[in-house]
C-alpha atoms as a PDB file:
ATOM      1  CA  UNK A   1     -18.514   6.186  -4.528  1.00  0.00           C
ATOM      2  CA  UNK A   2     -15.186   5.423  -3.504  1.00  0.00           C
ATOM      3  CA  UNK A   3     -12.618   6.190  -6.648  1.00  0.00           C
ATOM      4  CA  UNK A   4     -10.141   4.176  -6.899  1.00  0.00           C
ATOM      5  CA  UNK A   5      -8.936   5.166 -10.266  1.00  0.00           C
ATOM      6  CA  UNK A   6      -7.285   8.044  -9.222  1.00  0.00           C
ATOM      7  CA  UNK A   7      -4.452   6.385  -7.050  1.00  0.00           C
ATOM      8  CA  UNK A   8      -4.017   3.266  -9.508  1.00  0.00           C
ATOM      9  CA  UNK A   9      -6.403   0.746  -8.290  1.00  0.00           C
ATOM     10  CA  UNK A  10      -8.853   0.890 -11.737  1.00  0.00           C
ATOM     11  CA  UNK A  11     -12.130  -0.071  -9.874  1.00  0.00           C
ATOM     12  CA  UNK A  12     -14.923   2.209  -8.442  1.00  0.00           C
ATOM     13  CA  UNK A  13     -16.782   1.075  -5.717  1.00  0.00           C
ATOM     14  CA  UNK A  14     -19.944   2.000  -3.580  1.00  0.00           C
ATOM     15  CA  UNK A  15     -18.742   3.421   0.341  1.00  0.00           C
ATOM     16  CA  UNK A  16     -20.442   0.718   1.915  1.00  0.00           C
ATOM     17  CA  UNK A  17     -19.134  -1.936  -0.213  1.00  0.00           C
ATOM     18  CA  UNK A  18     -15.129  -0.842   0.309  1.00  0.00           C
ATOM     19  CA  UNK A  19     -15.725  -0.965   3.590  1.00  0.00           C
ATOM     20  CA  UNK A  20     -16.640  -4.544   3.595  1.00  0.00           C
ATOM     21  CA  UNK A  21     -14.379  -5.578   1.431  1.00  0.00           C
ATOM     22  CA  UNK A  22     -11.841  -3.530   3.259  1.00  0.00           C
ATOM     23  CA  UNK A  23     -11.943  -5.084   6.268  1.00  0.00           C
ATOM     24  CA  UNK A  24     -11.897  -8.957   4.536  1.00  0.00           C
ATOM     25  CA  UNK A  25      -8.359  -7.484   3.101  1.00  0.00           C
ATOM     26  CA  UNK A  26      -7.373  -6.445   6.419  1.00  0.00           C
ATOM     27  CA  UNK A  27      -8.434  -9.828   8.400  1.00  0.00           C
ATOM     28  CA  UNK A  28      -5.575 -11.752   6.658  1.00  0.00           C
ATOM     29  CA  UNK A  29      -3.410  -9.486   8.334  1.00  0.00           C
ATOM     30  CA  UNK A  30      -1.670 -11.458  11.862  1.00  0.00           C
ATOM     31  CA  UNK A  31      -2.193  -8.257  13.335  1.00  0.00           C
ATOM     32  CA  UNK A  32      -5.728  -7.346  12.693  1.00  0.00           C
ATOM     33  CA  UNK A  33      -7.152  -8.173  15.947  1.00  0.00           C
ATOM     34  CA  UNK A  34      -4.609  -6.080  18.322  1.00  0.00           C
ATOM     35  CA  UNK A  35      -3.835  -3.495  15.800  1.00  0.00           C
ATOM     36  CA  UNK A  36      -4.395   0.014  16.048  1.00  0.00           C
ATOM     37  CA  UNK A  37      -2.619   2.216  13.580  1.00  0.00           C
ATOM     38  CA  UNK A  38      -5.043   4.750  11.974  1.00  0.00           C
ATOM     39  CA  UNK A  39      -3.421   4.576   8.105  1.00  0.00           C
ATOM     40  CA  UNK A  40      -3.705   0.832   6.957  1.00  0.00           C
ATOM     41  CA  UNK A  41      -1.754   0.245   3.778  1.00  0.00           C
ATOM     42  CA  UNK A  42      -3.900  -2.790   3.419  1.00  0.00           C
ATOM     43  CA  UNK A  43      -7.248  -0.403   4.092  1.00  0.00           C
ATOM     44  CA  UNK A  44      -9.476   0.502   0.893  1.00  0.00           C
ATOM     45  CA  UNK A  45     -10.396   3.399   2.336  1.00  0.00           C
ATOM     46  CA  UNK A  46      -6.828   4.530   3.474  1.00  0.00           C
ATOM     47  CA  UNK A  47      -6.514   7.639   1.549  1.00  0.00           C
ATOM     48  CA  UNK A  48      -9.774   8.828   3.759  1.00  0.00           C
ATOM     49  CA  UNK A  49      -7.435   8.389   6.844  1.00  0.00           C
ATOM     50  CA  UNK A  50      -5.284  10.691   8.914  1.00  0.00           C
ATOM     51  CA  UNK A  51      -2.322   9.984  10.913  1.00  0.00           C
ATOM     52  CA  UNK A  52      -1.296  12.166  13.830  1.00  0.00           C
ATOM     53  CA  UNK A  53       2.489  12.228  14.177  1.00  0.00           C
ATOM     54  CA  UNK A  54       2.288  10.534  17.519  1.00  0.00           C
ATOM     55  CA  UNK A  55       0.070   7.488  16.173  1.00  0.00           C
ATOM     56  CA  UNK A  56       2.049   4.566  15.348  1.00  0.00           C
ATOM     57  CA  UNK A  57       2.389   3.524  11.847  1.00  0.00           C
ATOM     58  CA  UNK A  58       1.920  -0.034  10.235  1.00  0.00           C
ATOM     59  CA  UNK A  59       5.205  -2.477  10.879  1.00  0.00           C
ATOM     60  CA  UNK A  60       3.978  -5.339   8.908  1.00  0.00           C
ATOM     61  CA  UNK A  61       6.847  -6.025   6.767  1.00  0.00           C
ATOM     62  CA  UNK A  62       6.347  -5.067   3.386  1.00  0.00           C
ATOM     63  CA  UNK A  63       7.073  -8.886   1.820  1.00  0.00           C
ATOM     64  CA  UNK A  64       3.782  -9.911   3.966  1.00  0.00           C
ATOM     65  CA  UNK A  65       1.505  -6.378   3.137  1.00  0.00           C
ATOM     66  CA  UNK A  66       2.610  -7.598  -0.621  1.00  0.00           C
ATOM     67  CA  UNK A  67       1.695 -10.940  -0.445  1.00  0.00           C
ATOM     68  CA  UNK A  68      -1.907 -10.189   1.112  1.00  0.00           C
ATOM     69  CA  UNK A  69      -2.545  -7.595  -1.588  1.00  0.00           C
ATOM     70  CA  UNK A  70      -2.051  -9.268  -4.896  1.00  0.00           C
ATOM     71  CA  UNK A  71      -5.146  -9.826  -6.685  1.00  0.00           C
ATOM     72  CA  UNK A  72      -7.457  -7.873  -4.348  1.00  0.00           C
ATOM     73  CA  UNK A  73      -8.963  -3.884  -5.094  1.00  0.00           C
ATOM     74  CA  UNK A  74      -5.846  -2.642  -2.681  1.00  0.00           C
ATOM     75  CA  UNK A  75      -4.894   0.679  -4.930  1.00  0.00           C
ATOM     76  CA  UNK A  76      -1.288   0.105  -3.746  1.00  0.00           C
ATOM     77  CA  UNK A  77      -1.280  -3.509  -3.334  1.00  0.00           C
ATOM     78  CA  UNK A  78      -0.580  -3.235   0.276  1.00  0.00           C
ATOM     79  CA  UNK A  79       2.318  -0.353  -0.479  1.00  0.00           C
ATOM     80  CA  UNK A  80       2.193   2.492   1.902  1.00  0.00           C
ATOM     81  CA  UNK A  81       2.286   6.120   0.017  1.00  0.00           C
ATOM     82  CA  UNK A  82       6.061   6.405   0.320  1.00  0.00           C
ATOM     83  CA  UNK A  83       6.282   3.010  -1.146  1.00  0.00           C
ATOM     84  CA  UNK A  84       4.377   3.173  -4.083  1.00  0.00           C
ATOM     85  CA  UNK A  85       5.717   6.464  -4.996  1.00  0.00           C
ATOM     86  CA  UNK A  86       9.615   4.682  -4.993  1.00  0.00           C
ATOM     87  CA  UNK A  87       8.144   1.825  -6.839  1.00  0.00           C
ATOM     88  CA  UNK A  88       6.636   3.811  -9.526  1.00  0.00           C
ATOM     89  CA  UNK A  89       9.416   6.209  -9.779  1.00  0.00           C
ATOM     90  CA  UNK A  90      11.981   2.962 -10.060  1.00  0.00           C
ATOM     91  CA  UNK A  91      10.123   1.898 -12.877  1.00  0.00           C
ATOM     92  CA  UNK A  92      10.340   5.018 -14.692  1.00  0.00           C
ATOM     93  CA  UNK A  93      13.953   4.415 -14.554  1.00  0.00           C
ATOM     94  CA  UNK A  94      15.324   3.092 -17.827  1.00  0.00           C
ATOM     95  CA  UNK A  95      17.431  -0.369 -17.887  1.00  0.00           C
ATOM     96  CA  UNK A  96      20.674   1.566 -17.868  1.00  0.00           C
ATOM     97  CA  UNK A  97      19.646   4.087 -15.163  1.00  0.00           C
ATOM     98  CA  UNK A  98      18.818   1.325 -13.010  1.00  0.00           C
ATOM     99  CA  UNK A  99      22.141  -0.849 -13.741  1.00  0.00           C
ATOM    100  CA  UNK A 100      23.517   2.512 -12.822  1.00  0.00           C
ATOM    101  CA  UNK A 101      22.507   2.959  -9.493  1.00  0.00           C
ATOM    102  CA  UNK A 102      22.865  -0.491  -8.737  1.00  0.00           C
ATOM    103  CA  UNK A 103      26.171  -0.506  -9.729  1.00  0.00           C
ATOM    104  CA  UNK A 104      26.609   2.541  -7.027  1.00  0.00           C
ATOM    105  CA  UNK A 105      24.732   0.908  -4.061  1.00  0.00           C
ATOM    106  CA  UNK A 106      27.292  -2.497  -4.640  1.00  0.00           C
ATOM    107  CA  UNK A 107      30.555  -0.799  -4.074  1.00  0.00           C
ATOM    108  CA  UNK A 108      29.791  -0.209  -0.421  1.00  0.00           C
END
């Protein structure tokens, strides 16, 4: 069983089953059929994965990795690791401490 509880996603499924419904996430990708990066953020089975510095990494742009993950299993909605972890540590943030920074990043 694949457990996708455990990095946010709320669903277990059986291995053979993610993988099928991993690769019907990845197909809506533009990229699917050329691609060859070994970590897909849009990959069920991701976590699984390992990346060798060399390898290339995923250059879909994060608006379109979104946009293809909302409303499927996708534990990060199409996030990569780094991603999620600034998303979820931005909304920790309270109102004020994000006005805050905001307020920093507009005076350059």
């Amino acid at each position: 069983m694949v457990d996708l509880n455990a990095i946010g996603g709320g669903t277990t499924l059986a291995p053979e089953n993610a993988e099928t419904q991993s690769i019907e996430i990845m197909r809506q990708c533009q990229r699917f059929d050329r691609c060859s990066v070994p970590i897909c953020p849009l990959d069920l089975l991701q976590d699984n994965s390992t990346r060798l510095e060399w390898e290339p990494v995923c250059t879909l742009s994060k608006s379109k990795r979104l946009r293809i993950g909302q409303g499927s299993e996708l534990p990060r909605q199409g996030l990569t690791k780094k991603e999620w972890a600034a998303r979820q540590c931005w909304q920790s943030l309270t109102e004020a401490e994000r006005q805050c920074r905001i307020a920093k990043l507009t005076k350059f």
